[in-house]
C-alpha atoms as a PDB file:
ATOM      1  CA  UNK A   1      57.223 -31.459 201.152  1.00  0.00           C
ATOM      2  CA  UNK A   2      58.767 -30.860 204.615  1.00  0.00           C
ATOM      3  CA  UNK A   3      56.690 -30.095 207.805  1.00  0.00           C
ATOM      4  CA  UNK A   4      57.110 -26.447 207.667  1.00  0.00           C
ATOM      5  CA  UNK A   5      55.768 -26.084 203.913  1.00  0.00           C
ATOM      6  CA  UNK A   6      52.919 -28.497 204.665  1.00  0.00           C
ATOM      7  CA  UNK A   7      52.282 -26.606 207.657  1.00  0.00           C
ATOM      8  CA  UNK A   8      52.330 -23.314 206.134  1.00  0.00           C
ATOM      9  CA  UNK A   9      49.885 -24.594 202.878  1.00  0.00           C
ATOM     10  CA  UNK A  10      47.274 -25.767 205.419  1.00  0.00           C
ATOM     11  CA  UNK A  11      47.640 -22.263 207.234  1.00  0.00           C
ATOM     12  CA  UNK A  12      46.626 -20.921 203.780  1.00  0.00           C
ATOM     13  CA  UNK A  13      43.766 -22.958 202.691  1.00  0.00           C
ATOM     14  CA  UNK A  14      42.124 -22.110 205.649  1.00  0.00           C
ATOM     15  CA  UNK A  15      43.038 -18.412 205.049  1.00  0.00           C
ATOM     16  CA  UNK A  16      41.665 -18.650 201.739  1.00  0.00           C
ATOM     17  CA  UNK A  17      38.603 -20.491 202.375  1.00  0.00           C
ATOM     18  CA  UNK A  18      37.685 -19.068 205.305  1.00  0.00           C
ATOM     19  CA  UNK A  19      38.238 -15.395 203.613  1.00  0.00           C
ATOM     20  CA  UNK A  20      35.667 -17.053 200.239  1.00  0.00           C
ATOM     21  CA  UNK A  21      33.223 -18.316 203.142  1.00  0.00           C
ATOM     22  CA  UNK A  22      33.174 -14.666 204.687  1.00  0.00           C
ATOM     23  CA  UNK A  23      32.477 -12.869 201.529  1.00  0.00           C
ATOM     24  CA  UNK A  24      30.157 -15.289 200.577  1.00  0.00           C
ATOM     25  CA  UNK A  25      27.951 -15.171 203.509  1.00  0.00           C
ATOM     26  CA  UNK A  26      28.288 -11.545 203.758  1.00  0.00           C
ATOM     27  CA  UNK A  27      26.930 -10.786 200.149  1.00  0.00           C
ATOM     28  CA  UNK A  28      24.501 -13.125 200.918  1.00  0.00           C
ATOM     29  CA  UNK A  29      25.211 -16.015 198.624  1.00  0.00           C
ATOM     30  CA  UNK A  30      25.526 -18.727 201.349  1.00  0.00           C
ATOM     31  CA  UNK A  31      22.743 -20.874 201.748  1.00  0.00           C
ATOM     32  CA  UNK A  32      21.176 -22.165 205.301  1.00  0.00           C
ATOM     33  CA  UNK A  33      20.327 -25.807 205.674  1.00  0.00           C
ATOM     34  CA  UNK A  34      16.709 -26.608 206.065  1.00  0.00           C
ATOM     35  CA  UNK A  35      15.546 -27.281 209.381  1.00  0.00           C
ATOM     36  CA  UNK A  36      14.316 -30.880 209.649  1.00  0.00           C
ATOM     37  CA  UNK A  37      15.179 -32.023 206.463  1.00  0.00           C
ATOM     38  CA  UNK A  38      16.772 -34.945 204.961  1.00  0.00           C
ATOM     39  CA  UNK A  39      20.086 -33.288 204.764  1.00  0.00           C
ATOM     40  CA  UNK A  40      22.842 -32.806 207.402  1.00  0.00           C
ATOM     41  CA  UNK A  41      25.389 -30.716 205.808  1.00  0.00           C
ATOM     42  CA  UNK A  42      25.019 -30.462 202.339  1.00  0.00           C
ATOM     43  CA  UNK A  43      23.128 -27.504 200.824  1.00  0.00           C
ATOM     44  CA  UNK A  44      20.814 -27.337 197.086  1.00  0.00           C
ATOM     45  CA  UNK A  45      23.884 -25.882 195.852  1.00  0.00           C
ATOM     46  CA  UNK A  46      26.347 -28.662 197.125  1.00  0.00           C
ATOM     47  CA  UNK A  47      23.937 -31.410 195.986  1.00  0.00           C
ATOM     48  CA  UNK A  48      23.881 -29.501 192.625  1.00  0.00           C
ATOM     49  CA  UNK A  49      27.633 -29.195 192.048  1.00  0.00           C
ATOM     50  CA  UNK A  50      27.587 -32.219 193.007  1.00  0.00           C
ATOM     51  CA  UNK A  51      25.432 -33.722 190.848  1.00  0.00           C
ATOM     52  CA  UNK A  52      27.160 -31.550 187.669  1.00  0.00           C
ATOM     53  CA  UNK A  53      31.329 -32.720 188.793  1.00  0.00           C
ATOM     54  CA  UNK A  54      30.266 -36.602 189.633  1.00  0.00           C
ATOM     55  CA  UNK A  55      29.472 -37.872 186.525  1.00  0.00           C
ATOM     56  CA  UNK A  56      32.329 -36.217 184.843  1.00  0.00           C
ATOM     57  CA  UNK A  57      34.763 -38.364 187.537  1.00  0.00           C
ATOM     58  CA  UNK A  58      33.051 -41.095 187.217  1.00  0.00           C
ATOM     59  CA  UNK A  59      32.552 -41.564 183.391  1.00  0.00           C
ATOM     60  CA  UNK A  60      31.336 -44.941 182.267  1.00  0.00           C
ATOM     61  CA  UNK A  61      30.967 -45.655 185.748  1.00  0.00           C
ATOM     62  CA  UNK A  62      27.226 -44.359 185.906  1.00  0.00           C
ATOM     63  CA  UNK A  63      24.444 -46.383 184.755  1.00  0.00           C
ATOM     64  CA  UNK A  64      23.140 -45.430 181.204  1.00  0.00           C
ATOM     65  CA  UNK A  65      19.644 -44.801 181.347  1.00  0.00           C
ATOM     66  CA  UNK A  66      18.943 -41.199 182.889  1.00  0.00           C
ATOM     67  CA  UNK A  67      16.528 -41.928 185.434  1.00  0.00           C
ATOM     68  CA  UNK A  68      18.779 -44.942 186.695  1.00  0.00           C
ATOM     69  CA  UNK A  69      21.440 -42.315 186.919  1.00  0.00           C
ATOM     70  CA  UNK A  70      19.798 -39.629 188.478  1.00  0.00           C
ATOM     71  CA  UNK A  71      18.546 -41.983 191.048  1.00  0.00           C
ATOM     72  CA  UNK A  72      21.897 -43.605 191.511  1.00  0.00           C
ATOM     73  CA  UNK A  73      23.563 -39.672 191.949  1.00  0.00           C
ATOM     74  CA  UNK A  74      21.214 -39.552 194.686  1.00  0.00           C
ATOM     75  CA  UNK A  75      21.807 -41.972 196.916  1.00  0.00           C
ATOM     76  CA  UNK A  76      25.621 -41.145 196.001  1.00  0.00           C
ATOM     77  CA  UNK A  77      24.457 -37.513 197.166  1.00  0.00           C
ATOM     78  CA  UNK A  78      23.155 -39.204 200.431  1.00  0.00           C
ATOM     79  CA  UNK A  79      26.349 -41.174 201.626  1.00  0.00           C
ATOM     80  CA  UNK A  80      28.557 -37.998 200.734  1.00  0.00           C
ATOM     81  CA  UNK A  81      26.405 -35.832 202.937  1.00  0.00           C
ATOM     82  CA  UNK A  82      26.853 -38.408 205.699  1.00  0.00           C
ATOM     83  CA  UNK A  83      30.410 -39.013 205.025  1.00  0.00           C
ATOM     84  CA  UNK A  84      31.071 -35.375 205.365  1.00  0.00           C
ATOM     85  CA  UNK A  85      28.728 -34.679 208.382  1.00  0.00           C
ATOM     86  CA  UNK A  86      30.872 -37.762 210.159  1.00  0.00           C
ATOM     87  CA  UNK A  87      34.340 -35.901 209.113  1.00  0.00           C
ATOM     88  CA  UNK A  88      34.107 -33.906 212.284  1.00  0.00           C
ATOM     89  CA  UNK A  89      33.626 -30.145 212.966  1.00  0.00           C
ATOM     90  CA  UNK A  90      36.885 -29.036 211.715  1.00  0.00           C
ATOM     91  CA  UNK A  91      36.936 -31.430 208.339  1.00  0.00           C
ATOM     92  CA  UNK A  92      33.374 -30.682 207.603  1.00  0.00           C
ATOM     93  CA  UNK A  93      33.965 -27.018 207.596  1.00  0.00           C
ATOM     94  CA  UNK A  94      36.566 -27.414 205.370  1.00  0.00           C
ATOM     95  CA  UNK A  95      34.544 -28.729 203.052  1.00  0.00           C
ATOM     96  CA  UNK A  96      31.924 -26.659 203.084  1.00  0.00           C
ATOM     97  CA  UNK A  97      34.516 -24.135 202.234  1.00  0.00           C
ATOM     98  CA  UNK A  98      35.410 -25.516 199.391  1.00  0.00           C
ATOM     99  CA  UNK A  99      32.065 -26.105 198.299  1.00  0.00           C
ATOM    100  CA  UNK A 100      31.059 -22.484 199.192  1.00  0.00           C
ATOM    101  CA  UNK A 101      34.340 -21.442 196.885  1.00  0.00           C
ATOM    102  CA  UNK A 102      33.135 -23.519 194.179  1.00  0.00           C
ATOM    103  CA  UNK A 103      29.383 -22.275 194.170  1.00  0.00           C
ATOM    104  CA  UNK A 104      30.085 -18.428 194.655  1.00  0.00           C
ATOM    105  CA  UNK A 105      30.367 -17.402 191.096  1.00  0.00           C
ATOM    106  CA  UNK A 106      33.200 -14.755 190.720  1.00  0.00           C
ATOM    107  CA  UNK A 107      35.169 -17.383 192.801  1.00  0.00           C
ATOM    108  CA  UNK A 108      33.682 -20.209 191.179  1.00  0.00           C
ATOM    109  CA  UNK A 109      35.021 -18.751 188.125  1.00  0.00           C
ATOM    110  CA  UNK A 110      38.149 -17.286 188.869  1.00  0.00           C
ATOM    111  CA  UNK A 111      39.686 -20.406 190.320  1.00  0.00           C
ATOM    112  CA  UNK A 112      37.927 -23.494 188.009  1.00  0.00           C
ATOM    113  CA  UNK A 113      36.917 -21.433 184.923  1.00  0.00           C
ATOM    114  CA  UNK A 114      33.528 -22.349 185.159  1.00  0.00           C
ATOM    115  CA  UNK A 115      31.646 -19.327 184.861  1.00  0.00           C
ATOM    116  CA  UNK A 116      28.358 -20.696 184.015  1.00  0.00           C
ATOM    117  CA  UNK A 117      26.161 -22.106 187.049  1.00  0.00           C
ATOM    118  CA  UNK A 118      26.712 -26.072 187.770  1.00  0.00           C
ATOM    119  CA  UNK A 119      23.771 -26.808 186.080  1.00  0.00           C
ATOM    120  CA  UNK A 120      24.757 -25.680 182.928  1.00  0.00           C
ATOM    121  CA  UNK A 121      28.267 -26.195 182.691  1.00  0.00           C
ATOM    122  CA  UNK A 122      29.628 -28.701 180.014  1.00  0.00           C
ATOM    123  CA  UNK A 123      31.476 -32.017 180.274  1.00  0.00           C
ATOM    124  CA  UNK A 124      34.255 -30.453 178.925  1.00  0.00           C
ATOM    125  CA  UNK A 125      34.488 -27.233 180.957  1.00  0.00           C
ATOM    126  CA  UNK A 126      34.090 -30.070 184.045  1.00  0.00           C
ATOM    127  CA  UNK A 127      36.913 -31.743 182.853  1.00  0.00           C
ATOM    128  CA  UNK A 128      38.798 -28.528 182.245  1.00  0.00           C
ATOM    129  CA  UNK A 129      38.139 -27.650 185.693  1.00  0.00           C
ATOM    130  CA  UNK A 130      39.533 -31.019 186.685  1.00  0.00           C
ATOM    131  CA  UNK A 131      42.962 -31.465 185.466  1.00  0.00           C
ATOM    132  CA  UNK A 132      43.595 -27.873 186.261  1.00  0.00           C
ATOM    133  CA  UNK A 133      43.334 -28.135 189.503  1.00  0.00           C
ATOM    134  CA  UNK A 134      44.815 -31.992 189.647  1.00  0.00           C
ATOM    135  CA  UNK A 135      47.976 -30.959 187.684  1.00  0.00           C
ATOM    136  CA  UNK A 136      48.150 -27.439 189.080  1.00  0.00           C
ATOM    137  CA  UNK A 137      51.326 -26.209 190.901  1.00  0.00           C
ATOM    138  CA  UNK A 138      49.210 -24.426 193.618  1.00  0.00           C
ATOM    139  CA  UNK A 139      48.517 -27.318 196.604  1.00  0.00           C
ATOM    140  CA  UNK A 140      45.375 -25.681 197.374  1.00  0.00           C
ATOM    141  CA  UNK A 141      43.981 -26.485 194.418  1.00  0.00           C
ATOM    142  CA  UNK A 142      45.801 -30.114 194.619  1.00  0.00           C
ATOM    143  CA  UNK A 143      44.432 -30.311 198.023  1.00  0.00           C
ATOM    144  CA  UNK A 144      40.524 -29.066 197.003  1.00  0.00           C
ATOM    145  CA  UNK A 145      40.930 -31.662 193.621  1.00  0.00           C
ATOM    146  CA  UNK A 146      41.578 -34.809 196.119  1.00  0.00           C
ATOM    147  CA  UNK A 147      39.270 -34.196 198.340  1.00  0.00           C
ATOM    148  CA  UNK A 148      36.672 -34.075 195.858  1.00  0.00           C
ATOM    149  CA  UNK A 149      37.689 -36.400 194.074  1.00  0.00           C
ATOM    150  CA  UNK A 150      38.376 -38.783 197.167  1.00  0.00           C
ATOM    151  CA  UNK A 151      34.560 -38.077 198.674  1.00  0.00           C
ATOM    152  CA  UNK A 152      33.092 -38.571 194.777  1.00  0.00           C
ATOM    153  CA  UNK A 153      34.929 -42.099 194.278  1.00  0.00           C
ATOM    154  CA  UNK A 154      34.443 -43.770 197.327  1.00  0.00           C
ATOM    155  CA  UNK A 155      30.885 -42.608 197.761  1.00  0.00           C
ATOM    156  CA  UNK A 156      30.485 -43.805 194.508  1.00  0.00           C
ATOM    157  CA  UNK A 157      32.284 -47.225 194.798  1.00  0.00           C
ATOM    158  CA  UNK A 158      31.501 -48.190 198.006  1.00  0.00           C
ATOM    159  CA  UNK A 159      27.655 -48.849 197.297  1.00  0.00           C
ATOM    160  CA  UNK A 160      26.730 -52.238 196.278  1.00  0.00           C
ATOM    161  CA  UNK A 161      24.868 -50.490 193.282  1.00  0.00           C
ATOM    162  CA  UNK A 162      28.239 -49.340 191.805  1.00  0.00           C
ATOM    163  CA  UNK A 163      29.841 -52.649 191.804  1.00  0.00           C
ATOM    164  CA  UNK A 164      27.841 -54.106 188.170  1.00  0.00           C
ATOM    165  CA  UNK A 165      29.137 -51.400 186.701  1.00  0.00           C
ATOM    166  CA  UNK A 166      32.469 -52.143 187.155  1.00  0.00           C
ATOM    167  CA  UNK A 167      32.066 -55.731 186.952  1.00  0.00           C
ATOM    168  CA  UNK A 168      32.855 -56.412 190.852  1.00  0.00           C
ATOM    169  CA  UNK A 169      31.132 -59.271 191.859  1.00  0.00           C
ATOM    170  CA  UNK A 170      31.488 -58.733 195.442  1.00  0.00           C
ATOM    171  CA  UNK A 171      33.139 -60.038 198.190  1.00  0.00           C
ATOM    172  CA  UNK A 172      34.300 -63.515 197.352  1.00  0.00           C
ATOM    173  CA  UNK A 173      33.136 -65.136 200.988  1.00  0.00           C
ATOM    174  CA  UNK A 174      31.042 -63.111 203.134  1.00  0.00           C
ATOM    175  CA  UNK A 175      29.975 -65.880 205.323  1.00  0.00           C
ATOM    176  CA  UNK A 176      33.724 -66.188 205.878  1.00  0.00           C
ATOM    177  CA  UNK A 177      34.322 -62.434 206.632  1.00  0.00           C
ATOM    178  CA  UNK A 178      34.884 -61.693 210.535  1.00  0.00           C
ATOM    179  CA  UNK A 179      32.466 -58.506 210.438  1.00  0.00           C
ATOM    180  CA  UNK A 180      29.504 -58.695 208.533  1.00  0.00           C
END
């Protein structure tokens, strides 16, 4: 991809999103932060979509037991809302244009073929969603798949709870490391 196409395609998503973030918030189906609370950027909604696409990316990544992973999604849900709130103003909006796309449900819909809410949506229809939009010849959805998938993974891997999982014992010599 040259300059000029790349150039163009980010002209677009922003088009796009910005256009879903418009007619979300205009009918009403955007949802304010809560004043005080624990969370920076992310919204219910986020934390719920969230909640419903992560353990689809990560299978066999999670811990087992359900209230072992619904504590670990949480503190997964806590680093991604700091990750994105430290993305800066222009990146974080972004995001939360995606994540307004993908919780507005005619566009929710429409573009991942989810038309149930998060909460209810199947593995499968998750994973549907998925590789559509990873294998898809439209960059925007290329472009809204890695990001996703980029925040979900690291978020995920980079906490010291993730590493048994996945049989990573650590770093081999941290007294040896030059940061701590």
């Amino acid at each position: 991809m040259d300059r000029r196409s790349f150039l163009k395609l980010g002209m677009a998503s922003s088009a796009a999103l910005s256009a879903v973030g418009m007619t979300a918030s205009l009918s009403g189906c955007s949802e304010a932060l809560p004043e005080n609370g624990q969370w920076k950027v992310l919204t219910t909604q986020d934390r719920t979509m969230l909640s419903a696409i992560a353990p689809v990316m990560l299978k066999g990544s999670l811990p087992t037991a359900e209230n072992e992973k619904q504590t670990a999604l949480n503190n997964m849900l806590v680093v991604i809302d700091s990750v994105v709130d430290s993305l800066g103003p222009h990146n974080a909006k972004q995001m939360s244009d995606l994540f307004m796309l993908l919780n507005f449900g005619v566009t929710r819909g429409l573009t991942t073929g989810v038309w149930s809410k998060w909460e209810n949506a199947s593995d499968s229809e998750i994973e549907n969603f998925l590789t559509k939009w990873r294998n898809s010849s439209l960059g925007l959805f290329n472009l809204g798949y890695n990001g996703i998938n980029q925040l979900i993974t690291a978020s995920w891997y980079g906490q010291k709870e993730s590493w048994q999982q996945i049989g990573y014992p650590g770093p081999p010599h941290a007294s040896l490391l030059i940061t701590k």
